[in-house]
PDB file of N, CA and C in Angstrom:
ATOM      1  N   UNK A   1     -63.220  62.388 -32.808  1.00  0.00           N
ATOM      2  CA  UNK A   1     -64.041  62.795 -33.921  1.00  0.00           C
ATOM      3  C   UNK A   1     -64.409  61.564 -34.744  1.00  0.00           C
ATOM      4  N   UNK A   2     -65.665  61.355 -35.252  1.00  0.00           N
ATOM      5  CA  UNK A   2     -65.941  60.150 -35.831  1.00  0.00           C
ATOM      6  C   UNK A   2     -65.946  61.028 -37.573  1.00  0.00           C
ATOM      7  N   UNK A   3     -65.413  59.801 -38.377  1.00  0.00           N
ATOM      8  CA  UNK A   3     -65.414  59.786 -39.511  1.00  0.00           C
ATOM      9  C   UNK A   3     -66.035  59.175 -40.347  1.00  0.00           C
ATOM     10  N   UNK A   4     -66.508  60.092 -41.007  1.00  0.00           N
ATOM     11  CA  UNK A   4     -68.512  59.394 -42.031  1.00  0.00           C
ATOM     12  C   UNK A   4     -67.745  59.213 -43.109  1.00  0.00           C
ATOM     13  N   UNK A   5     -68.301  58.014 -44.066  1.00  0.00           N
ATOM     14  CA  UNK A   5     -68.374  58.044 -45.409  1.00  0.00           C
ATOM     15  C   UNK A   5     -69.403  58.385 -45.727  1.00  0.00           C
ATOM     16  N   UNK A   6     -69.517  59.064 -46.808  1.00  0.00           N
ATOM     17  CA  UNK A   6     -71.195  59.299 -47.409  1.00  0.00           C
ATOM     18  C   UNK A   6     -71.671  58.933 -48.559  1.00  0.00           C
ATOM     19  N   UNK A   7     -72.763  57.961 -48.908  1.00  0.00           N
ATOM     20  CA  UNK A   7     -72.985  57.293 -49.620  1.00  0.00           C
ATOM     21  C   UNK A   7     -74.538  58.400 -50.153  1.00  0.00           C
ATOM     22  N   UNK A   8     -73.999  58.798 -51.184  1.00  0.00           N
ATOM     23  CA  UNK A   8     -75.575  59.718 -52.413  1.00  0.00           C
ATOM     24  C   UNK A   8     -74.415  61.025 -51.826  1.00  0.00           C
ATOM     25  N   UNK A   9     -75.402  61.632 -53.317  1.00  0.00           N
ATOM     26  CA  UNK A   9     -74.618  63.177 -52.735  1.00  0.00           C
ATOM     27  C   UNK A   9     -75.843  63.552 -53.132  1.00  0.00           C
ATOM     28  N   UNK A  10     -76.873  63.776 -53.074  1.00  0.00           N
ATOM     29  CA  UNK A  10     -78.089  64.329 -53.749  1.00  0.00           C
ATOM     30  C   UNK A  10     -78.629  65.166 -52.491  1.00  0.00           C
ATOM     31  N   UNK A  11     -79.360  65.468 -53.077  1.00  0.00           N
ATOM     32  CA  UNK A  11     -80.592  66.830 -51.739  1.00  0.00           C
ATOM     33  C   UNK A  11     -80.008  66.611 -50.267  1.00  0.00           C
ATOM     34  N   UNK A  12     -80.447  65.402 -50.301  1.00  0.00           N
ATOM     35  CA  UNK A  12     -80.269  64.851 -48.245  1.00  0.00           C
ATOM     36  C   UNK A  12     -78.952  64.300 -47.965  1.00  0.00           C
ATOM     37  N   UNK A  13     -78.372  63.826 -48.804  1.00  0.00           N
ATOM     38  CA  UNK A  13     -76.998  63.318 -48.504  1.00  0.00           C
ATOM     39  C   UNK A  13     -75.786  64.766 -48.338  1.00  0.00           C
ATOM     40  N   UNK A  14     -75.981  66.051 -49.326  1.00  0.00           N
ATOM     41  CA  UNK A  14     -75.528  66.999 -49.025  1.00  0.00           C
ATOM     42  C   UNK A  14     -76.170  67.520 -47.643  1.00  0.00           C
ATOM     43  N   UNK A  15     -77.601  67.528 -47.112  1.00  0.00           N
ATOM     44  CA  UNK A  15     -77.516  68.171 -46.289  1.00  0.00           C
ATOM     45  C   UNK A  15     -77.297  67.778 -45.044  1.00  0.00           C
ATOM     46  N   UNK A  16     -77.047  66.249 -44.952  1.00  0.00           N
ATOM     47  CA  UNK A  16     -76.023  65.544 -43.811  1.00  0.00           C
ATOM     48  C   UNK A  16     -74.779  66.130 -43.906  1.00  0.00           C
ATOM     49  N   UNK A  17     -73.832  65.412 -45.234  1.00  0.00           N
ATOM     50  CA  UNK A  17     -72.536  66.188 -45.092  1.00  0.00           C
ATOM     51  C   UNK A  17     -72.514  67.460 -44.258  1.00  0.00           C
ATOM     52  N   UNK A  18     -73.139  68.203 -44.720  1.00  0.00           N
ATOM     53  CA  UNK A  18     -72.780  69.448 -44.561  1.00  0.00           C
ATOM     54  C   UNK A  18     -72.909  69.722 -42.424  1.00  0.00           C
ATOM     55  N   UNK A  19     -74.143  68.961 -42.371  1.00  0.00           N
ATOM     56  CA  UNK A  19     -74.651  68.890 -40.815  1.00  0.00           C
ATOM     57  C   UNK A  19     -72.967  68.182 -40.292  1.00  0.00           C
ATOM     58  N   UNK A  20     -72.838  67.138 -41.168  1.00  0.00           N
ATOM     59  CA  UNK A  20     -71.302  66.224 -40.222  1.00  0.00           C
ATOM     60  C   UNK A  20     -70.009  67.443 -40.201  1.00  0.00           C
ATOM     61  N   UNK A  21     -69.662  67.795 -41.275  1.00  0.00           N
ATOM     62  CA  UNK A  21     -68.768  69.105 -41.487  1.00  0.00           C
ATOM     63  C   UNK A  21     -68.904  69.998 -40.433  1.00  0.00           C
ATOM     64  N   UNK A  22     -70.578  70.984 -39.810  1.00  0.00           N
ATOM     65  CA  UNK A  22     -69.791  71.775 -39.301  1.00  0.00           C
ATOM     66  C   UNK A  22     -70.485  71.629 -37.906  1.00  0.00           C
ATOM     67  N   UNK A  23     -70.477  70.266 -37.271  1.00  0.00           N
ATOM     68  CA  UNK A  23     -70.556  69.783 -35.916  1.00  0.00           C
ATOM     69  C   UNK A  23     -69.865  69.926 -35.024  1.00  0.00           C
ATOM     70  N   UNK A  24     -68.367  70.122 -35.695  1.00  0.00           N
ATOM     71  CA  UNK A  24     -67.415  70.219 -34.724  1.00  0.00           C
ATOM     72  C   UNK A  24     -66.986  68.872 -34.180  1.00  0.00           C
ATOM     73  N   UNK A  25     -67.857  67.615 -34.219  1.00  0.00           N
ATOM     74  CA  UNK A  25     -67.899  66.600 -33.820  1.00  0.00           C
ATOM     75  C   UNK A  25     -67.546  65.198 -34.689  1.00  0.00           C
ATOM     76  N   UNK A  26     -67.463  65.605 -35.745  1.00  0.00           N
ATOM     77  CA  UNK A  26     -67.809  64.697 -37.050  1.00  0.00           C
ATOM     78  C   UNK A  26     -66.819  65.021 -38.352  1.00  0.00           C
ATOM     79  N   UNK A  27     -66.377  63.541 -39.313  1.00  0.00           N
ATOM     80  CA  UNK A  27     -65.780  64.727 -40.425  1.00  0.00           C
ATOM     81  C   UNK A  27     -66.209  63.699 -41.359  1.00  0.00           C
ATOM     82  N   UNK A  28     -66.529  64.120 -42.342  1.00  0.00           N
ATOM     83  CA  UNK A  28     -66.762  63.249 -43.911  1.00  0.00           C
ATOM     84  C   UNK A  28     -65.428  63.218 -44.395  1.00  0.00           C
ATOM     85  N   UNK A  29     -65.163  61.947 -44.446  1.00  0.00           N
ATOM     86  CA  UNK A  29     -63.769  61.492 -44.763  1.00  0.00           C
ATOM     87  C   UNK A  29     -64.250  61.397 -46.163  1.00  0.00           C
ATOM     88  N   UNK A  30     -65.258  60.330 -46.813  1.00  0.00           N
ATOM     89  CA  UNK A  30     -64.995  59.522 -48.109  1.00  0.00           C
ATOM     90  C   UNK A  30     -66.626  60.300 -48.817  1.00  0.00           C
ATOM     91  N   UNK A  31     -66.983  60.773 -49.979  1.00  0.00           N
ATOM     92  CA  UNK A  31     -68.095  60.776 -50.827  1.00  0.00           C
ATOM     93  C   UNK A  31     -68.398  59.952 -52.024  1.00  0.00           C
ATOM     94  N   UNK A  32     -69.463  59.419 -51.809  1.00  0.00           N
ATOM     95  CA  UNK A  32     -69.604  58.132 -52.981  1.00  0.00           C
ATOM     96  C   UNK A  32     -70.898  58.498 -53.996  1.00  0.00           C
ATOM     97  N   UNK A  33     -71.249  58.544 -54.876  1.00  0.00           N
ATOM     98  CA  UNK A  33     -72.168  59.127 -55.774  1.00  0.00           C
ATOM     99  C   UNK A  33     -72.278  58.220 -57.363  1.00  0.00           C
ATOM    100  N   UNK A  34     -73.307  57.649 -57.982  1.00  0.00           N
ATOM    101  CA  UNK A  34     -72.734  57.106 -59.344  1.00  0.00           C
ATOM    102  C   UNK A  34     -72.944  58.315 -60.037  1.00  0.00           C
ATOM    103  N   UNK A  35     -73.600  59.621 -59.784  1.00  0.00           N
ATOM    104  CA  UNK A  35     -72.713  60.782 -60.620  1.00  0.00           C
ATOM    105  C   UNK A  35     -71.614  61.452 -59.823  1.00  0.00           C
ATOM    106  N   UNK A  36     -70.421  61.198 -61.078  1.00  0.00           N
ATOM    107  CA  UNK A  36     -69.255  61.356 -60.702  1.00  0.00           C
ATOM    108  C   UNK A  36     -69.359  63.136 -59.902  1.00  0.00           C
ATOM    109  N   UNK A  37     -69.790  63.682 -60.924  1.00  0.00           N
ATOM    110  CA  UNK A  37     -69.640  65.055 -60.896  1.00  0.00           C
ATOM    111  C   UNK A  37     -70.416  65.526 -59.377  1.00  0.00           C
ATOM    112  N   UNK A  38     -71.834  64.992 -58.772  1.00  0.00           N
ATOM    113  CA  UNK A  38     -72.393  65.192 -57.793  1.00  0.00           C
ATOM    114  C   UNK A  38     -70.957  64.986 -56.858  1.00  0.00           C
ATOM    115  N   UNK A  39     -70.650  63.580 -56.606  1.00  0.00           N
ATOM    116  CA  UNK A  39     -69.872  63.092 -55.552  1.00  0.00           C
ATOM    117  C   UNK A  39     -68.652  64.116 -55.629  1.00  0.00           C
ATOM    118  N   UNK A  40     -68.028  64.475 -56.321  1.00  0.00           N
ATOM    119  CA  UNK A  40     -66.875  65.662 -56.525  1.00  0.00           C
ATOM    120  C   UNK A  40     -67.389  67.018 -56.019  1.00  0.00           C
ATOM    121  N   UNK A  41     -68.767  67.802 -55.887  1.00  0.00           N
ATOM    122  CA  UNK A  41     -68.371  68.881 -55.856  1.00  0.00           C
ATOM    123  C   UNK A  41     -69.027  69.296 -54.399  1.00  0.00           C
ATOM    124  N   UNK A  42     -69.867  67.411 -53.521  1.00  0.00           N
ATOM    125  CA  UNK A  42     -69.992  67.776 -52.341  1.00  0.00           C
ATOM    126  C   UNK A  42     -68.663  67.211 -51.572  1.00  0.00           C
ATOM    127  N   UNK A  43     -67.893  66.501 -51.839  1.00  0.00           N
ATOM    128  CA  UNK A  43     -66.677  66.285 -51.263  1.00  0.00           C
ATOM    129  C   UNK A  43     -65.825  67.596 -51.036  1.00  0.00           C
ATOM    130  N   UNK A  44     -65.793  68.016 -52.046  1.00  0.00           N
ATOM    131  CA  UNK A  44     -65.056  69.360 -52.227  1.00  0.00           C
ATOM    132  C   UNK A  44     -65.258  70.244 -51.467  1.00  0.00           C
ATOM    133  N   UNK A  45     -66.995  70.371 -50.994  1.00  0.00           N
ATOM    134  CA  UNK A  45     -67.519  71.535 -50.188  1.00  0.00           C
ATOM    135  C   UNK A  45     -67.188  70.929 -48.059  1.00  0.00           C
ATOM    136  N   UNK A  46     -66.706  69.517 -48.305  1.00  0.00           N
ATOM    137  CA  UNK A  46     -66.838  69.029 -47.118  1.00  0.00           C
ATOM    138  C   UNK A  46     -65.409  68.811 -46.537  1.00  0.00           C
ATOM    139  N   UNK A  47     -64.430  68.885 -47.778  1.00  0.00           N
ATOM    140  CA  UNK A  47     -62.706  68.791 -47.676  1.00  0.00           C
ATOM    141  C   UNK A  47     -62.931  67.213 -47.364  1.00  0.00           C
ATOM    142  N   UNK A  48     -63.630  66.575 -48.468  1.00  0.00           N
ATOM    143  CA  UNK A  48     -63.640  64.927 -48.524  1.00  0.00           C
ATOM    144  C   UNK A  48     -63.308  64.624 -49.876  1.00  0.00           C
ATOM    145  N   UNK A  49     -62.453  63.440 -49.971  1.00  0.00           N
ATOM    146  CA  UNK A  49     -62.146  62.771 -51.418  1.00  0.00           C
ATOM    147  C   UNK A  49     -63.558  62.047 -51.346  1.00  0.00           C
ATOM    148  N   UNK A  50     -63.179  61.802 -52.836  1.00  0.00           N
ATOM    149  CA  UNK A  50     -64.569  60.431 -53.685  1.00  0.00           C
ATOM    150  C   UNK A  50     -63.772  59.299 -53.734  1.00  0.00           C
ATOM    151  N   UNK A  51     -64.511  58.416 -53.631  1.00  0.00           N
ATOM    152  CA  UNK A  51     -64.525  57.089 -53.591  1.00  0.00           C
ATOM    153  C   UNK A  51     -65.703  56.056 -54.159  1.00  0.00           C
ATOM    154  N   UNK A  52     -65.479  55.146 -54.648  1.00  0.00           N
ATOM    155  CA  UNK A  52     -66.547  53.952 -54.950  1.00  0.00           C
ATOM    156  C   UNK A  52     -67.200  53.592 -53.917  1.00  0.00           C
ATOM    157  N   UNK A  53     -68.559  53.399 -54.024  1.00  0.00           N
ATOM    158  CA  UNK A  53     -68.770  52.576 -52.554  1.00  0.00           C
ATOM    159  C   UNK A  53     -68.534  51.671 -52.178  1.00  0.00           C
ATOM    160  N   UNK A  54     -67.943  50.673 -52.699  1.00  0.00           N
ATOM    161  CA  UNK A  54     -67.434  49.600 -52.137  1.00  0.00           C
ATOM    162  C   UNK A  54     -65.843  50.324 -51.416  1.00  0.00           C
ATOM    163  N   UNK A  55     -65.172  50.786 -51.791  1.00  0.00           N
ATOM    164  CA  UNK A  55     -64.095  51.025 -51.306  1.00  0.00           C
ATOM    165  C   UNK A  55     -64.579  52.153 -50.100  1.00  0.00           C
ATOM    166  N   UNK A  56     -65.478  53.048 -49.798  1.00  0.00           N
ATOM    167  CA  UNK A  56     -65.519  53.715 -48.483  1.00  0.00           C
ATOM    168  C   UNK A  56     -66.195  52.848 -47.763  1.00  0.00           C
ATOM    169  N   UNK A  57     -66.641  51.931 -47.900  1.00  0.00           N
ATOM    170  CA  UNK A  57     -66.916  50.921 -46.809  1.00  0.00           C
ATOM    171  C   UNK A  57     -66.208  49.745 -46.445  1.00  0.00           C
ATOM    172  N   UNK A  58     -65.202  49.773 -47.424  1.00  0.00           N
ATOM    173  CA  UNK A  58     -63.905  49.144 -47.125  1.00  0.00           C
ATOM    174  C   UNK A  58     -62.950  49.736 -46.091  1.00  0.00           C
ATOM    175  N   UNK A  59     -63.055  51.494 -46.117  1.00  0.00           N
ATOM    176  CA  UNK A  59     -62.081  51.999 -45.973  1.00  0.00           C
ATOM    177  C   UNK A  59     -61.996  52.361 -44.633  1.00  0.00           C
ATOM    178  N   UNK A  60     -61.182  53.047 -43.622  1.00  0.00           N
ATOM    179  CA  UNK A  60     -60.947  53.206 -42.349  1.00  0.00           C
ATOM    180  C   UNK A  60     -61.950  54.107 -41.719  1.00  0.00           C
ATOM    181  N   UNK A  61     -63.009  54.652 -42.035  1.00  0.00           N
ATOM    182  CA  UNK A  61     -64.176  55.157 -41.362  1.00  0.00           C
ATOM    183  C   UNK A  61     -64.785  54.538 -40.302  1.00  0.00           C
ATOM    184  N   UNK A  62     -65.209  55.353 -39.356  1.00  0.00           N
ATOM    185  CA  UNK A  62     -66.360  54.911 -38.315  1.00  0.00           C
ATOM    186  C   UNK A  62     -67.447  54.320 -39.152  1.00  0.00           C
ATOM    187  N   UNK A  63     -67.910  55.132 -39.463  1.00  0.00           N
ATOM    188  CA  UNK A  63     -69.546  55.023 -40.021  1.00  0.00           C
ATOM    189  C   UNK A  63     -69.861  55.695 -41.359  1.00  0.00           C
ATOM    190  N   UNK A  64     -70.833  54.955 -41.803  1.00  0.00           N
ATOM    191  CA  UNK A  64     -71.586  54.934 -43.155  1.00  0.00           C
ATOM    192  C   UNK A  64     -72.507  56.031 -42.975  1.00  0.00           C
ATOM    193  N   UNK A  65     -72.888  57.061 -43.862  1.00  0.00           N
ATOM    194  CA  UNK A  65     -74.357  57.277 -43.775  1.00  0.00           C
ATOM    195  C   UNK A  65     -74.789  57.062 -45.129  1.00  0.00           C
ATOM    196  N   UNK A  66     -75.608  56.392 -45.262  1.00  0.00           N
ATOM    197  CA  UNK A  66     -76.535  55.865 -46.504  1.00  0.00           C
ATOM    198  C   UNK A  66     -77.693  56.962 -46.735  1.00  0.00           C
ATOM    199  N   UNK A  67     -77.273  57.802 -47.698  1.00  0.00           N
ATOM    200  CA  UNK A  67     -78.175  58.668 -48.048  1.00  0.00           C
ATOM    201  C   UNK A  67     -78.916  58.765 -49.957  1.00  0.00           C
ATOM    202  N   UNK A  68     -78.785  57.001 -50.317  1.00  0.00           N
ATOM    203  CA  UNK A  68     -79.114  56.907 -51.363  1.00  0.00           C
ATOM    204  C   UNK A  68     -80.410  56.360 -51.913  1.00  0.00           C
ATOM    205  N   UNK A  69     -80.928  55.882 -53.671  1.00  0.00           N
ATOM    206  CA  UNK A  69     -82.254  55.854 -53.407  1.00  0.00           C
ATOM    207  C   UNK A  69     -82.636  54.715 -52.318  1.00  0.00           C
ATOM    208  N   UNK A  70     -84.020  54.829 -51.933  1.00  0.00           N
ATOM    209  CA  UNK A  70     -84.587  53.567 -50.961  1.00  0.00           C
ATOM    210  C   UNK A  70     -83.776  52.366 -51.350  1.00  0.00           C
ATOM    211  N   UNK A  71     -84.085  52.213 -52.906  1.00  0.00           N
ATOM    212  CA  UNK A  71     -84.089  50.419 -53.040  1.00  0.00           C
ATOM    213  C   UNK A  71     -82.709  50.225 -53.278  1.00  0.00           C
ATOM    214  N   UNK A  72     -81.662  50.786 -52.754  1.00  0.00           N
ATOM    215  CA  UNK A  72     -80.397  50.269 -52.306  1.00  0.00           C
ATOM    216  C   UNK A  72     -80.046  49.954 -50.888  1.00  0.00           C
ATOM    217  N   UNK A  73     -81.196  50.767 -50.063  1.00  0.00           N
ATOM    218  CA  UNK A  73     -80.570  50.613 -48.476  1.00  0.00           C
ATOM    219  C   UNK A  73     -80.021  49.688 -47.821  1.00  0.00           C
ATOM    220  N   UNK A  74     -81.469  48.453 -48.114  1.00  0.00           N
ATOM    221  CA  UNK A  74     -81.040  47.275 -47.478  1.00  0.00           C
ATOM    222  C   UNK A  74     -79.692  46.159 -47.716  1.00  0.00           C
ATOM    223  N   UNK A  75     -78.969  46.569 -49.241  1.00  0.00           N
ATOM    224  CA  UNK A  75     -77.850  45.662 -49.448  1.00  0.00           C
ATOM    225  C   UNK A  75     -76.871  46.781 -49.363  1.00  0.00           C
ATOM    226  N   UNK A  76     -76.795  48.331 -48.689  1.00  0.00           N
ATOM    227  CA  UNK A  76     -75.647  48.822 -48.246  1.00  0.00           C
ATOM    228  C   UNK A  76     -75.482  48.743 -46.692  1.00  0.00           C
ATOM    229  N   UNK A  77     -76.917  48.622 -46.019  1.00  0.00           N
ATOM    230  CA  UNK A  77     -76.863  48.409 -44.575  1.00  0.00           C
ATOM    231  C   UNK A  77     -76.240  47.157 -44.553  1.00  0.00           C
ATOM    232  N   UNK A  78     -76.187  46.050 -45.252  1.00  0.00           N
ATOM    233  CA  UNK A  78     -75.760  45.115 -45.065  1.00  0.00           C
ATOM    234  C   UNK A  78     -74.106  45.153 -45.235  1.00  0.00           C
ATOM    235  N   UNK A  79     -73.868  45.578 -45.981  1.00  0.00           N
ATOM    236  CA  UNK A  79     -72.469  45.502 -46.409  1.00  0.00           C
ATOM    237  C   UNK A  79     -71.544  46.300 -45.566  1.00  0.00           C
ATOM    238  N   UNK A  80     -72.008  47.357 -45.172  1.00  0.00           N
ATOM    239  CA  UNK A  80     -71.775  48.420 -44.222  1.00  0.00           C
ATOM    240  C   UNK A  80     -71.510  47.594 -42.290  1.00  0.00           C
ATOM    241  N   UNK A  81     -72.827  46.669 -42.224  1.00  0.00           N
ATOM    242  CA  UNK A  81     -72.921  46.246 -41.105  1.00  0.00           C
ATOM    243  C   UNK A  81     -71.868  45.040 -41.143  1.00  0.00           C
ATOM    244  N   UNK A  82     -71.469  44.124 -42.088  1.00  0.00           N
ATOM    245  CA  UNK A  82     -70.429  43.348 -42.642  1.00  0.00           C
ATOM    246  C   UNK A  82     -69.126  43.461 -41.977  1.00  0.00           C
ATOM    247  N   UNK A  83     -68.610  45.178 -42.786  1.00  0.00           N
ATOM    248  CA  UNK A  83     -67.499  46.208 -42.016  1.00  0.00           C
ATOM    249  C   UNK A  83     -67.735  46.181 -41.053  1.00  0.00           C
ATOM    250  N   UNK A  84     -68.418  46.048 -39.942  1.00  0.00           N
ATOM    251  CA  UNK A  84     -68.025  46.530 -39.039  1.00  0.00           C
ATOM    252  C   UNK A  84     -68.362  48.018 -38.804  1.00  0.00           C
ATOM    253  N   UNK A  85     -69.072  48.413 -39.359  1.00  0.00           N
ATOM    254  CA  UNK A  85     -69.154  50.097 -39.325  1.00  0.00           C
ATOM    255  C   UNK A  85     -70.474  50.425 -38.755  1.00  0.00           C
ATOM    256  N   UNK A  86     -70.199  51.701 -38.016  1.00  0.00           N
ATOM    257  CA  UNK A  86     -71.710  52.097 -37.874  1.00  0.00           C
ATOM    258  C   UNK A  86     -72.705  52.576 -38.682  1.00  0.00           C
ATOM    259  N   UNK A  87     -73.885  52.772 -38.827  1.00  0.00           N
ATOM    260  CA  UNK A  87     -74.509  53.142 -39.921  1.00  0.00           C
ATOM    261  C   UNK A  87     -75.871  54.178 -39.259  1.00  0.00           C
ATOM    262  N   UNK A  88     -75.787  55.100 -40.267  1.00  0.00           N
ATOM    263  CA  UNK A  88     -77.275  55.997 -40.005  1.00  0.00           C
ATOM    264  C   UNK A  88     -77.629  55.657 -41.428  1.00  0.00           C
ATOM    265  N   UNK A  89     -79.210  55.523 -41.435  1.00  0.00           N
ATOM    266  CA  UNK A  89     -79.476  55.236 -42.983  1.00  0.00           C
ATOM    267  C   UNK A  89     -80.464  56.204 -43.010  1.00  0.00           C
ATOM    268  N   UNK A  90     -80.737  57.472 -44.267  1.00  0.00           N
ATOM    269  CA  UNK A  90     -81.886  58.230 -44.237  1.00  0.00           C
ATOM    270  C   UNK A  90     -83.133  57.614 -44.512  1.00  0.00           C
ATOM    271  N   UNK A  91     -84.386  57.672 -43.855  1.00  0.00           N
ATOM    272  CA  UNK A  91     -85.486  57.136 -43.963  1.00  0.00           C
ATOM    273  C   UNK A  91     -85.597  56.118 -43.246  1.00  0.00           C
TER     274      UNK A  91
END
């Protein structure tokens, strides 16, 4: 089973989670959000803790999915690709 961190919890980043959750294939380990309250209540729906993003891309996950605004992508793909991690980025 591969283990996602998920970076945004907004519209599309919930409706990944939710796609990784019930794959059967996949689990959202880590949710990262700068609203606290977003990142808490899709973790919750996914049986994932919150985390900073620097620390779920620190942390023991397969892969990133970057589901935040555009003009962050390119310095989380980077940081993400850094780790060592795999990455899906939305858009």
């Amino acid at each position: 089973m591969i283990r996602f961190g998920v970076l945004g919890a907004g519209r599309i980043g919930k409706v990944h989670a939710r796609s990784l959750h019930e794959s059967g294939r996949a689990s959202v380990a880590f949710v990262a959000d700068a609203m606290a309250d977003a990142a808490t209540s899709l973790a919750n729906s996914v049986g994932a803790s919150t985390a900073s993003v620097e620390d779920v891309i620190a942390s023991d996950v397969d892969a990133i999915l970057i589901a935040t605004p555009t003009d962050t992508h390119a310095d989380l793909i980077e940081a993400a690709a850094r780790a060592g991690k795999a990455i899906l980025c939305e858009k």
